[in-house]
ModelCIF file with pLDDT and N, C-alpha, C, O atoms, coordinates in Angstrom:
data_MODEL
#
_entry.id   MODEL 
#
_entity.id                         1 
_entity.type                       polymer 
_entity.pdbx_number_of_molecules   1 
#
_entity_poly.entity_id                      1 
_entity_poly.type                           'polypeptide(L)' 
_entity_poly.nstd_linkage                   no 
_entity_poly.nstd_monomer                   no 
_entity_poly.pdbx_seq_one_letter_code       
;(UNK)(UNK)(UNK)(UNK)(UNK)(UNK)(UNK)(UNK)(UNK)(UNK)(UNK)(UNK)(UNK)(UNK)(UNK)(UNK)
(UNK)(UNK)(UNK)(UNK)(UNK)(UNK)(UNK)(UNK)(UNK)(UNK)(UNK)(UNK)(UNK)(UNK)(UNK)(UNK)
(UNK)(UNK)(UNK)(UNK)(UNK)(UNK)(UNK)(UNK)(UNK)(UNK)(UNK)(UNK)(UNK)(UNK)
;
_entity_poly.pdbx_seq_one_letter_code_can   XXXXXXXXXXXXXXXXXXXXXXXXXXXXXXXXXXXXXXXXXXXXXX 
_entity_poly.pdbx_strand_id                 A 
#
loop_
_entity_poly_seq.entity_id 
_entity_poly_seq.num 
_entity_poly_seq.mon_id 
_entity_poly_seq.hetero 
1 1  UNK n 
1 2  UNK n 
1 3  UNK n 
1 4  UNK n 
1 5  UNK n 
1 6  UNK n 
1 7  UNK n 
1 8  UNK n 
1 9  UNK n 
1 10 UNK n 
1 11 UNK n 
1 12 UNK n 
1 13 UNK n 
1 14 UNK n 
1 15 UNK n 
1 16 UNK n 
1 17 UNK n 
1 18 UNK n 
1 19 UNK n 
1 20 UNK n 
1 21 UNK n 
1 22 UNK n 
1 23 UNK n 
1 24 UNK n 
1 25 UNK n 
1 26 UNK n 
1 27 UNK n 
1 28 UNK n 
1 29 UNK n 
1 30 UNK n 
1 31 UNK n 
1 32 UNK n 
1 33 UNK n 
1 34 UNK n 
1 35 UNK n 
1 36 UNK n 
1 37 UNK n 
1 38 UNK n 
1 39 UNK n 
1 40 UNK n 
1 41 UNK n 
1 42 UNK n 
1 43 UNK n 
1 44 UNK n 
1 45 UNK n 
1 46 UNK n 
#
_struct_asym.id          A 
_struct_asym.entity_id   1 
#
loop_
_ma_qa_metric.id 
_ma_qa_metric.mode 
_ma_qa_metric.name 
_ma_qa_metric.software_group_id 
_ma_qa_metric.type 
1 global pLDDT . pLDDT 
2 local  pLDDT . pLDDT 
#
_ma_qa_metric_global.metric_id      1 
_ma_qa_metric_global.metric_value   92.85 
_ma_qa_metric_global.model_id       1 
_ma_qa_metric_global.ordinal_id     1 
#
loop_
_ma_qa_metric_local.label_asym_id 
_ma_qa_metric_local.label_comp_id 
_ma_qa_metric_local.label_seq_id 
_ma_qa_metric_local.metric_id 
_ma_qa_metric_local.metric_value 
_ma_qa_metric_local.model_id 
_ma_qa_metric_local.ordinal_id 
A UNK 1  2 98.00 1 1  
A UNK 2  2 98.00 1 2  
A UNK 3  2 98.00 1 3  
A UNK 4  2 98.00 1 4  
A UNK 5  2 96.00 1 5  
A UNK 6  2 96.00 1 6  
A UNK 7  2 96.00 1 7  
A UNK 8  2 97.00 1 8  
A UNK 9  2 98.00 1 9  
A UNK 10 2 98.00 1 10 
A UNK 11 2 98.00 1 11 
A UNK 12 2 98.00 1 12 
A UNK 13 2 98.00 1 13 
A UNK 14 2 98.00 1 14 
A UNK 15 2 98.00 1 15 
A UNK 16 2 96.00 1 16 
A UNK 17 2 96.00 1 17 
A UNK 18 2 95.00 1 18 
A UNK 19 2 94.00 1 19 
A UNK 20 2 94.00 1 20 
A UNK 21 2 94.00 1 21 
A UNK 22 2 94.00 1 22 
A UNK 23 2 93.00 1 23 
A UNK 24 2 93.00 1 24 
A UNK 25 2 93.00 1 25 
A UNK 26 2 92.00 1 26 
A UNK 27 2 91.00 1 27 
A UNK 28 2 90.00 1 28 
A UNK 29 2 90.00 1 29 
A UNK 30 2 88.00 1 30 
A UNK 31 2 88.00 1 31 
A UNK 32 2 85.00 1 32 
A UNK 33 2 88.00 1 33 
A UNK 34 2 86.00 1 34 
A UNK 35 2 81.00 1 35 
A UNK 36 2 81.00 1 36 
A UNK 37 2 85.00 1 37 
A UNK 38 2 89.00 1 38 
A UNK 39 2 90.00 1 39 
A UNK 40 2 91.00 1 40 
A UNK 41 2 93.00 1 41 
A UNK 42 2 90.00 1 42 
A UNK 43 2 91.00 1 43 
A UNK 44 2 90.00 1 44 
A UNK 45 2 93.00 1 45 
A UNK 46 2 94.00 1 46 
#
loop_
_atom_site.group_PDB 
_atom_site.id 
_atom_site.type_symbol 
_atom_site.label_atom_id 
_atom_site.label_alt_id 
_atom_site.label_comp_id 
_atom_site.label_asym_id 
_atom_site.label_entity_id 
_atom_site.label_seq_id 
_atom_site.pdbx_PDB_ins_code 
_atom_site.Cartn_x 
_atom_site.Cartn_y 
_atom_site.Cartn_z 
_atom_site.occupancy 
_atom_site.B_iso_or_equiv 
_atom_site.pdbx_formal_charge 
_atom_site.auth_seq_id 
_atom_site.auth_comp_id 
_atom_site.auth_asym_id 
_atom_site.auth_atom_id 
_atom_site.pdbx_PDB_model_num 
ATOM 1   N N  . UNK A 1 1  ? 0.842   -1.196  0.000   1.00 98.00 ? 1  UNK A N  1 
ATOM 2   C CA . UNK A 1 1  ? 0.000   0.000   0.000   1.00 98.00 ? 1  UNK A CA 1 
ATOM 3   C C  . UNK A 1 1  ? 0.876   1.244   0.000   1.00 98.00 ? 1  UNK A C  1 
ATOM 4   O O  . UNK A 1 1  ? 2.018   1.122   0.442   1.00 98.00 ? 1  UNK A O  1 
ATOM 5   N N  . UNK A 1 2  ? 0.413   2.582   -0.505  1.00 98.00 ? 2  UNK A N  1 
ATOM 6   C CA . UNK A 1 2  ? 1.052   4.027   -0.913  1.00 98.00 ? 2  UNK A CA 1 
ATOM 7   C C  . UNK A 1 2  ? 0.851   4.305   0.360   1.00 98.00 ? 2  UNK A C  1 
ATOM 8   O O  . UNK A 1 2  ? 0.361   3.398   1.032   1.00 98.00 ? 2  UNK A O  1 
ATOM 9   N N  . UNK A 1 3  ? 1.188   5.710   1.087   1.00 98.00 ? 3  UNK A N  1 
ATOM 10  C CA . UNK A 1 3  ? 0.700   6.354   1.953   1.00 98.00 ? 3  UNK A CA 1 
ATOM 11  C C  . UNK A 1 3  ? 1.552   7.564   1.848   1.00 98.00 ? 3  UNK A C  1 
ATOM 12  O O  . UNK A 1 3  ? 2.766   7.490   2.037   1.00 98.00 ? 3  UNK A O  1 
ATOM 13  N N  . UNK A 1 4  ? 0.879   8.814   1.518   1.00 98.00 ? 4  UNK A N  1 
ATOM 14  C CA . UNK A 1 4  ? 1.408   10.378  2.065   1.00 98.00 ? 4  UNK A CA 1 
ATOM 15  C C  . UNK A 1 4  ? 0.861   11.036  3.003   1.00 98.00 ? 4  UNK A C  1 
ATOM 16  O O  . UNK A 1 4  ? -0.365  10.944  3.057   1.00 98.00 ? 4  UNK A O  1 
ATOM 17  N N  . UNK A 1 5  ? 1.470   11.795  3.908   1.00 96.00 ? 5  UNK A N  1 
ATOM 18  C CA . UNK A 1 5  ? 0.894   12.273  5.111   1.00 96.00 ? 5  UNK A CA 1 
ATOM 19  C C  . UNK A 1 5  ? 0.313   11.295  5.875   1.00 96.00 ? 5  UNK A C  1 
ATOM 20  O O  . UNK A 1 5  ? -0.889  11.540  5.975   1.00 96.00 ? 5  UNK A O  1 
ATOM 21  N N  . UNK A 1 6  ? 0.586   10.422  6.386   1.00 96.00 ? 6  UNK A N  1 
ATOM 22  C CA . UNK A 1 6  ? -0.436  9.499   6.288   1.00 96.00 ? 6  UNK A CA 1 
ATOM 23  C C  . UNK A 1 6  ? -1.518  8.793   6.391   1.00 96.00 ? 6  UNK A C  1 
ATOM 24  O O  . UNK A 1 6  ? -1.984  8.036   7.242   1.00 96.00 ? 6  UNK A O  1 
ATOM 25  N N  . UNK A 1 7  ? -1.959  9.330   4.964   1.00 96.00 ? 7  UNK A N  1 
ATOM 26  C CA . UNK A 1 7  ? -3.217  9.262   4.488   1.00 96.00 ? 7  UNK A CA 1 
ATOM 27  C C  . UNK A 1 7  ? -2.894  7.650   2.743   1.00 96.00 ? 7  UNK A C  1 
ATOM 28  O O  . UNK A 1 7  ? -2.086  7.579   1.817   1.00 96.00 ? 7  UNK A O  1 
ATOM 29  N N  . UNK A 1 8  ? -3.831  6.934   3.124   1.00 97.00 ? 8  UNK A N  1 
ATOM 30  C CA . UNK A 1 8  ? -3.665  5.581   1.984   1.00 97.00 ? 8  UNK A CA 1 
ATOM 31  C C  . UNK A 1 8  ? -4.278  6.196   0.878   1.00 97.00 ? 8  UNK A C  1 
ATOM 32  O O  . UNK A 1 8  ? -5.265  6.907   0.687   1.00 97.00 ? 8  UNK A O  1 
ATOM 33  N N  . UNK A 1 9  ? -3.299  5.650   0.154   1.00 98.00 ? 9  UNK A N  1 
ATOM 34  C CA . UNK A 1 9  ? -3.310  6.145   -1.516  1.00 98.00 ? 9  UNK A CA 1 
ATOM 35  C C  . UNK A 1 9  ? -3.561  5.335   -2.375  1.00 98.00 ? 9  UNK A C  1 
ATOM 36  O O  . UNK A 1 9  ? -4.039  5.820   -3.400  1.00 98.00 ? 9  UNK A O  1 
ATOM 37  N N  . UNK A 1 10 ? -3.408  4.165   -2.353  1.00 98.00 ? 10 UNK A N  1 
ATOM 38  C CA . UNK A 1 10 ? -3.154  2.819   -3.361  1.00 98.00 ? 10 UNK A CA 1 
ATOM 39  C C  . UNK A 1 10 ? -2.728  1.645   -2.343  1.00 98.00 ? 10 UNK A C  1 
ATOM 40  O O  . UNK A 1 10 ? -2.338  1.647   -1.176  1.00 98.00 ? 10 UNK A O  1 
ATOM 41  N N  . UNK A 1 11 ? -3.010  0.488   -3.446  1.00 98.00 ? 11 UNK A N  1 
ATOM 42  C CA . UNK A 1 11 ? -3.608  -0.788  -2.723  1.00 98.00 ? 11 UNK A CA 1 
ATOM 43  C C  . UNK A 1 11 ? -2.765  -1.633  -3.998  1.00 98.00 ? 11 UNK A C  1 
ATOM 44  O O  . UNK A 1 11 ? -3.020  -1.774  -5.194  1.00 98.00 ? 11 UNK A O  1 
ATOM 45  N N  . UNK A 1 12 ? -1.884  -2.009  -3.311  1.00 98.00 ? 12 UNK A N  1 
ATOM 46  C CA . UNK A 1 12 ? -1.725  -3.267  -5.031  1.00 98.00 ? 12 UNK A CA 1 
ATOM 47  C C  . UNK A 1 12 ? -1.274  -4.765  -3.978  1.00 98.00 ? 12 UNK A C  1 
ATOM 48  O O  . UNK A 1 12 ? -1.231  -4.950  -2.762  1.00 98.00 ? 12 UNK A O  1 
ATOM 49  N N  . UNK A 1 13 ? -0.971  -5.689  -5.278  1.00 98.00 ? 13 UNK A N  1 
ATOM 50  C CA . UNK A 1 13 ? -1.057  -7.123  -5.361  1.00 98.00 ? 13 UNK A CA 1 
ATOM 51  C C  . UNK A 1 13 ? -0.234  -7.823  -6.536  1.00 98.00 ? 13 UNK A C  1 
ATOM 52  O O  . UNK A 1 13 ? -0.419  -7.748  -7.750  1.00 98.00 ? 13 UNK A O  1 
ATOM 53  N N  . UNK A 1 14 ? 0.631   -8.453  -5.886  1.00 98.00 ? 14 UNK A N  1 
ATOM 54  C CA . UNK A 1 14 ? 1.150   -9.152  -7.336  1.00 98.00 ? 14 UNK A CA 1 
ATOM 55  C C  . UNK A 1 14 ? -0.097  -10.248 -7.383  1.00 98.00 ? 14 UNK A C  1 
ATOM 56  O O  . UNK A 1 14 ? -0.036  -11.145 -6.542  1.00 98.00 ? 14 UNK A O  1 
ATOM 57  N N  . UNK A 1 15 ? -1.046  -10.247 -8.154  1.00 98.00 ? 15 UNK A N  1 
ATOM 58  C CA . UNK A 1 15 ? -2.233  -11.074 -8.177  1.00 98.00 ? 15 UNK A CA 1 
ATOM 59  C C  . UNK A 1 15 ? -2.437  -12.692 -7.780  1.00 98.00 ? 15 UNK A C  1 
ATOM 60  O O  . UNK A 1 15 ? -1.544  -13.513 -7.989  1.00 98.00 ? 15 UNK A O  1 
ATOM 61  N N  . UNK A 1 16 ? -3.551  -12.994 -7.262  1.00 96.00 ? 16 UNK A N  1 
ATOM 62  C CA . UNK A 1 16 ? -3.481  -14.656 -6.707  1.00 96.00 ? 16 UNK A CA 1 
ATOM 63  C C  . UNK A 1 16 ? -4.438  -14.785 -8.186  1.00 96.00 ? 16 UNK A C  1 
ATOM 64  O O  . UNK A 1 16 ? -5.300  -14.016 -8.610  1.00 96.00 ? 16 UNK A O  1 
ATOM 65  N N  . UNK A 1 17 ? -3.783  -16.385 -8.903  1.00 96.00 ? 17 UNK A N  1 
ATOM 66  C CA . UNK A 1 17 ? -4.159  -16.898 -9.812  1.00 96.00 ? 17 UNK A CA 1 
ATOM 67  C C  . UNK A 1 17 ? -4.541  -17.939 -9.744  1.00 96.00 ? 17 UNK A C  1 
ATOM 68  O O  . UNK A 1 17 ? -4.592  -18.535 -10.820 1.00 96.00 ? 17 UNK A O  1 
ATOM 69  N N  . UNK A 1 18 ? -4.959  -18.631 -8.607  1.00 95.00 ? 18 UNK A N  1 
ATOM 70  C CA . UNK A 1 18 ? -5.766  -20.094 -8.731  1.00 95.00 ? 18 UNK A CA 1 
ATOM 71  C C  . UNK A 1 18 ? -7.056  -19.761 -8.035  1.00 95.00 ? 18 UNK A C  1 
ATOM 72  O O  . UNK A 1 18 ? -7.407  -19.209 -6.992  1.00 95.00 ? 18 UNK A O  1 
ATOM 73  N N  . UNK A 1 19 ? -7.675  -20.418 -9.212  1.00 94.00 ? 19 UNK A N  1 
ATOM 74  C CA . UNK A 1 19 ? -8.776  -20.040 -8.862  1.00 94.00 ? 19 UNK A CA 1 
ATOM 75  C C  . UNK A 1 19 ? -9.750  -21.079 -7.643  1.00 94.00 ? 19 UNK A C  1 
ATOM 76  O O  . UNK A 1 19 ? -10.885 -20.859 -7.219  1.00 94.00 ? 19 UNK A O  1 
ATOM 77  N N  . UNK A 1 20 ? -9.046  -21.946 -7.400  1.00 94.00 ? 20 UNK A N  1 
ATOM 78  C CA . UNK A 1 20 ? -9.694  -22.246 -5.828  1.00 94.00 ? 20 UNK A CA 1 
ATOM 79  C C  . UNK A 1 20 ? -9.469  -21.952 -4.772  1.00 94.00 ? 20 UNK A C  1 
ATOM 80  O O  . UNK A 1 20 ? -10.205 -22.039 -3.790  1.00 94.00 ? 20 UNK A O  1 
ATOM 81  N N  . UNK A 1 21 ? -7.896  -21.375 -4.884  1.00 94.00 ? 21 UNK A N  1 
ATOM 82  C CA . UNK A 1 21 ? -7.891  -20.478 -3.481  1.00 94.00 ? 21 UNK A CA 1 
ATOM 83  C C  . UNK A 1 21 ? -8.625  -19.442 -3.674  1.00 94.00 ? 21 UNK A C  1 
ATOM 84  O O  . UNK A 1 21 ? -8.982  -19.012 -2.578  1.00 94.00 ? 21 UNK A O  1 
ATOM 85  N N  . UNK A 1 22 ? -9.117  -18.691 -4.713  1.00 94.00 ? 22 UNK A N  1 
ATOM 86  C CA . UNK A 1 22 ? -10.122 -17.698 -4.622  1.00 94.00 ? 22 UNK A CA 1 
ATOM 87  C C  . UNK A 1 22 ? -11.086 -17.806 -4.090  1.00 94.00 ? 22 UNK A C  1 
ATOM 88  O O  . UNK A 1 22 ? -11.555 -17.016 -3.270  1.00 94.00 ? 22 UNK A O  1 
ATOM 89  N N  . UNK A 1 23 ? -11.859 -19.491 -4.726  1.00 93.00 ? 23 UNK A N  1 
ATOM 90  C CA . UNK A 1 23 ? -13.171 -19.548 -4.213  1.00 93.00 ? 23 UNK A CA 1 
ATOM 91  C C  . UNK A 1 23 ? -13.075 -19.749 -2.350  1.00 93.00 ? 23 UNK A C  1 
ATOM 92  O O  . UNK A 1 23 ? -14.013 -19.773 -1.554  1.00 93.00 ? 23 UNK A O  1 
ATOM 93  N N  . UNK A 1 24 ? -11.740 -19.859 -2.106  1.00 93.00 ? 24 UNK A N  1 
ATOM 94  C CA . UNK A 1 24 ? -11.985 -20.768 -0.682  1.00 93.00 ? 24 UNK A CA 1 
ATOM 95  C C  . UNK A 1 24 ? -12.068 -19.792 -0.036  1.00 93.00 ? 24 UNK A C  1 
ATOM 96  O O  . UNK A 1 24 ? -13.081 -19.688 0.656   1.00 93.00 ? 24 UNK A O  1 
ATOM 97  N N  . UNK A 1 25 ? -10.846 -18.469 0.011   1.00 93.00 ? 25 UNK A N  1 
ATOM 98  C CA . UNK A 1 25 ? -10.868 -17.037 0.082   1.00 93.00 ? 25 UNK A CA 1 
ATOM 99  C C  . UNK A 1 25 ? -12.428 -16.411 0.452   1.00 93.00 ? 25 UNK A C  1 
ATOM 100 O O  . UNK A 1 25 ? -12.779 -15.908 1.519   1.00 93.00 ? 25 UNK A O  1 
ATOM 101 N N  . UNK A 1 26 ? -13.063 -16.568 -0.520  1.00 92.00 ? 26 UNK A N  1 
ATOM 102 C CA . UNK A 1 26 ? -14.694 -15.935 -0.709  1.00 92.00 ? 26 UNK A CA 1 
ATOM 103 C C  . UNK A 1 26 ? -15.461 -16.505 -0.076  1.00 92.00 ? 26 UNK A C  1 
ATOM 104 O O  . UNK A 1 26 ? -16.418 -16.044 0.547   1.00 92.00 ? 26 UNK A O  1 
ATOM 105 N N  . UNK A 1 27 ? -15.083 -17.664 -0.182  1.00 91.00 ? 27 UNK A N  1 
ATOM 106 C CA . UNK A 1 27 ? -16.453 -18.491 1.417   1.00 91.00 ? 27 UNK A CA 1 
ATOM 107 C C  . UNK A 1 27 ? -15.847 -18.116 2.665   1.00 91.00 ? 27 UNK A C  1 
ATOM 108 O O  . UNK A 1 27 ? -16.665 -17.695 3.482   1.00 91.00 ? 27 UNK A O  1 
ATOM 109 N N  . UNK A 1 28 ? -14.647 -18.145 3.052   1.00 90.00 ? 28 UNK A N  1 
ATOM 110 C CA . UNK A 1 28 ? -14.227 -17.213 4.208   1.00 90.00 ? 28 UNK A CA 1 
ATOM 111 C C  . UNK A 1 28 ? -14.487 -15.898 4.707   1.00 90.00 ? 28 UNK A C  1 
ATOM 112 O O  . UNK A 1 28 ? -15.046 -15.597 5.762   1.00 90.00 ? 28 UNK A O  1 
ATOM 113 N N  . UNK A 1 29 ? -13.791 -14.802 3.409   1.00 90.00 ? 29 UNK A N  1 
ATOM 114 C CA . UNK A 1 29 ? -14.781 -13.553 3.311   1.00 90.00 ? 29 UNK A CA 1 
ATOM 115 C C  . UNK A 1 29 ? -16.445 -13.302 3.973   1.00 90.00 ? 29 UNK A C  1 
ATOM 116 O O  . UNK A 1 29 ? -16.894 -12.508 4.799   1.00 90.00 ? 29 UNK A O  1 
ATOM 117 N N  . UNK A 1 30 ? -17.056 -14.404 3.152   1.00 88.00 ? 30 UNK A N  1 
ATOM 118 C CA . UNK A 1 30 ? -18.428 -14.476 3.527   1.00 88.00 ? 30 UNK A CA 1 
ATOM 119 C C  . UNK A 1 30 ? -18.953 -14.582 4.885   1.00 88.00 ? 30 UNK A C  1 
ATOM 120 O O  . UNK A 1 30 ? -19.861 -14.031 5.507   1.00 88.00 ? 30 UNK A O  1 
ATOM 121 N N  . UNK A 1 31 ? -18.072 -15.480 5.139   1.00 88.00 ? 31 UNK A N  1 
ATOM 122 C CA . UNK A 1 31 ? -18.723 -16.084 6.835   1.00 88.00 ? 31 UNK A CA 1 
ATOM 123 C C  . UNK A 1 31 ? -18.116 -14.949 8.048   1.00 88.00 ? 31 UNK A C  1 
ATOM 124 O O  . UNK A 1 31 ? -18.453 -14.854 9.229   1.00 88.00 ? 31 UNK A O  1 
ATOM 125 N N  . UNK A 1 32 ? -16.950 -14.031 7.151   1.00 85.00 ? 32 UNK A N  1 
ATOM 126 C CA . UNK A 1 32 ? -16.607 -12.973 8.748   1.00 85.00 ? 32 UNK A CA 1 
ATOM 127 C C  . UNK A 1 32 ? -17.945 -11.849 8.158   1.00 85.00 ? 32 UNK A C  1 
ATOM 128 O O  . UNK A 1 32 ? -18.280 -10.987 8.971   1.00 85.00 ? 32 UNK A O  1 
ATOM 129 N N  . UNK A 1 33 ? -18.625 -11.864 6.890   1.00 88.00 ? 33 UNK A N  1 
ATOM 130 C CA . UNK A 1 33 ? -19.486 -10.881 6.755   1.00 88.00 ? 33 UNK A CA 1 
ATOM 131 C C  . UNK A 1 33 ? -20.670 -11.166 7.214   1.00 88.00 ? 33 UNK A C  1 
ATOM 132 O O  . UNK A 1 33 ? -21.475 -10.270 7.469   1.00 88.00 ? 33 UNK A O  1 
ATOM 133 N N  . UNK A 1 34 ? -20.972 -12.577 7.403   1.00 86.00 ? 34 UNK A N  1 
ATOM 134 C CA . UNK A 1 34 ? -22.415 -12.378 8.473   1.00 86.00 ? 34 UNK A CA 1 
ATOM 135 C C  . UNK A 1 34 ? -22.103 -12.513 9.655   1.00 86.00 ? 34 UNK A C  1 
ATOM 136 O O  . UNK A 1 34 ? -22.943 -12.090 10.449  1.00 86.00 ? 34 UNK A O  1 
ATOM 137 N N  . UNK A 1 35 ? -20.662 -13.209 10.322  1.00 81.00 ? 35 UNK A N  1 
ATOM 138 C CA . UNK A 1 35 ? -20.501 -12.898 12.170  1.00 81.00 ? 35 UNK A CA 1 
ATOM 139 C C  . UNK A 1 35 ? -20.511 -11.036 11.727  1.00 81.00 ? 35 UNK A C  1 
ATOM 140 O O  . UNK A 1 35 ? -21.453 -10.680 12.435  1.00 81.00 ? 35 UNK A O  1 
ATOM 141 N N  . UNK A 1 36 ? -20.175 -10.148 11.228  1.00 81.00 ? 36 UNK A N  1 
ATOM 142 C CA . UNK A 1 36 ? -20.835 -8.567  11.047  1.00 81.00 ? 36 UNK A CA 1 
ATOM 143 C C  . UNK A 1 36 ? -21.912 -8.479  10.804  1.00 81.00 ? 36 UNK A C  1 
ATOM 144 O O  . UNK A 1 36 ? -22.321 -7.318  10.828  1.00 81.00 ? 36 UNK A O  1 
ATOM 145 N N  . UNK A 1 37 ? -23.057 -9.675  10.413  1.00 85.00 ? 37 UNK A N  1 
ATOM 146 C CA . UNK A 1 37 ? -24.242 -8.790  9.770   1.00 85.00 ? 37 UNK A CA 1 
ATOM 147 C C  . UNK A 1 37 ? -24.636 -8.793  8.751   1.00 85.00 ? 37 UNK A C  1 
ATOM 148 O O  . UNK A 1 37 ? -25.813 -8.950  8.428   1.00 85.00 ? 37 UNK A O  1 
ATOM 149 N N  . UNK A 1 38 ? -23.690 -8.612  8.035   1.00 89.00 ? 38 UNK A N  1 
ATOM 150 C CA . UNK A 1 38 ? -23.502 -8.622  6.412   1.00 89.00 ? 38 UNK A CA 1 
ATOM 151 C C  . UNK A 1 38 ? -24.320 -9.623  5.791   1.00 89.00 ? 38 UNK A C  1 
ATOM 152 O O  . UNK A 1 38 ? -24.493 -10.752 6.249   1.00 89.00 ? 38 UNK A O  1 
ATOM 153 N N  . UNK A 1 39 ? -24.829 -9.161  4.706   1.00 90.00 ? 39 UNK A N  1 
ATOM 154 C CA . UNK A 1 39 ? -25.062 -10.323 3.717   1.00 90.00 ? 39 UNK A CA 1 
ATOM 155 C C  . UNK A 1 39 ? -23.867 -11.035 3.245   1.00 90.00 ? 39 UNK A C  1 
ATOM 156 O O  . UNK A 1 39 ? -22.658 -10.808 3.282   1.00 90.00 ? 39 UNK A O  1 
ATOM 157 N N  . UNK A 1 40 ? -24.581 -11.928 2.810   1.00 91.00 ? 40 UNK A N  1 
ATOM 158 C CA . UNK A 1 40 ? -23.368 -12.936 1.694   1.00 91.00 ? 40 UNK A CA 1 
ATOM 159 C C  . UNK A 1 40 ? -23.463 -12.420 0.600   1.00 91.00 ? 40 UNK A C  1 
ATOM 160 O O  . UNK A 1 40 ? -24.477 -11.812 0.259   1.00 91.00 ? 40 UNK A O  1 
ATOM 161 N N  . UNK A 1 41 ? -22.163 -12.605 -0.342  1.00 93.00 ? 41 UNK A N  1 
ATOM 162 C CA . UNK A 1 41 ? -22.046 -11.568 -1.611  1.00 93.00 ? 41 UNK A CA 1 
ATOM 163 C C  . UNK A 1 41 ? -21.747 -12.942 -2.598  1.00 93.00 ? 41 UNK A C  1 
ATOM 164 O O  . UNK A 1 41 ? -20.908 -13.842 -2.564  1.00 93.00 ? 41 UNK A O  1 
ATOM 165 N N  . UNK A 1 42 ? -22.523 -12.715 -3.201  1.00 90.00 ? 42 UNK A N  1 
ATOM 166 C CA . UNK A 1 42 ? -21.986 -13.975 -4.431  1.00 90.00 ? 42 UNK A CA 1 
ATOM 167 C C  . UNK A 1 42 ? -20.791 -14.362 -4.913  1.00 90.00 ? 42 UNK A C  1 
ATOM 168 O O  . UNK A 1 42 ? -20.019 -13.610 -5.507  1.00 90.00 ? 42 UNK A O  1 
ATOM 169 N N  . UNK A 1 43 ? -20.594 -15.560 -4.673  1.00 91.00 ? 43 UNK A N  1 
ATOM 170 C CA . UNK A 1 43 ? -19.273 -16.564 -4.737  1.00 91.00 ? 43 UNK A CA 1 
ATOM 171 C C  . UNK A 1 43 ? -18.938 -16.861 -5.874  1.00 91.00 ? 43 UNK A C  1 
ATOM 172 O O  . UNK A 1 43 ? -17.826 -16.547 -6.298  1.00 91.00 ? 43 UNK A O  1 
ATOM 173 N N  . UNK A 1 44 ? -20.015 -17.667 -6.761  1.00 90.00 ? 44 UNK A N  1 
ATOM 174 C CA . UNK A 1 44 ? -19.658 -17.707 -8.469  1.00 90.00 ? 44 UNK A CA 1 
ATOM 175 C C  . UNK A 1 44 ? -19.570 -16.205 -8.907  1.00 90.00 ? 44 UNK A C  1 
ATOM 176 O O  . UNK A 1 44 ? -20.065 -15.273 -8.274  1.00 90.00 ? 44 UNK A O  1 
ATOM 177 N N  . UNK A 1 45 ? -18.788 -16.090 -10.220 1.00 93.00 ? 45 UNK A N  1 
ATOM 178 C CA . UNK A 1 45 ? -18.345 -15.241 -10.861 1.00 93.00 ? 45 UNK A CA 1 
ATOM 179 C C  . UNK A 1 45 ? -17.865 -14.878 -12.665 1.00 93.00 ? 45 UNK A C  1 
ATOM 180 O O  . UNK A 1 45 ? -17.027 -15.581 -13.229 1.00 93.00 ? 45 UNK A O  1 
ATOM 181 N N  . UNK A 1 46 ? -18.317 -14.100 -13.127 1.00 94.00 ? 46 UNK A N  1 
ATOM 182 C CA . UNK A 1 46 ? -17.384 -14.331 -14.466 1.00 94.00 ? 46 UNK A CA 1 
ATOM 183 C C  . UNK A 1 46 ? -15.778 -14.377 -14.219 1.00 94.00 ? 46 UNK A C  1 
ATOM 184 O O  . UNK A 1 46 ? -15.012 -14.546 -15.168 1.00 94.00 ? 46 UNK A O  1 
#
């Protein structure tokens, strides 16, 4: 991540490319978003 003053500027990633750690990633994601409350956000994807 960037930071001036510090204040965040940018966000990068040398990118994750398998796509099942993605999906496994996103069902994780999911489940800390309803212990918040949150809805679940759709898992399949283009």
């Amino acid at each position: 991540e960037l930071f001036v003053d510090g204040i965040e500027l940018a966000n990068g990633y040398h990118e994750l490319l398998d796509a099942e750690e993605f999906h496994q990633r996103n069902l994780k994601t999911n489940a800390l978003r309803q212990l918040d409350d949150r809805p679940a956000l759709p898992v399949d994807s283009y």
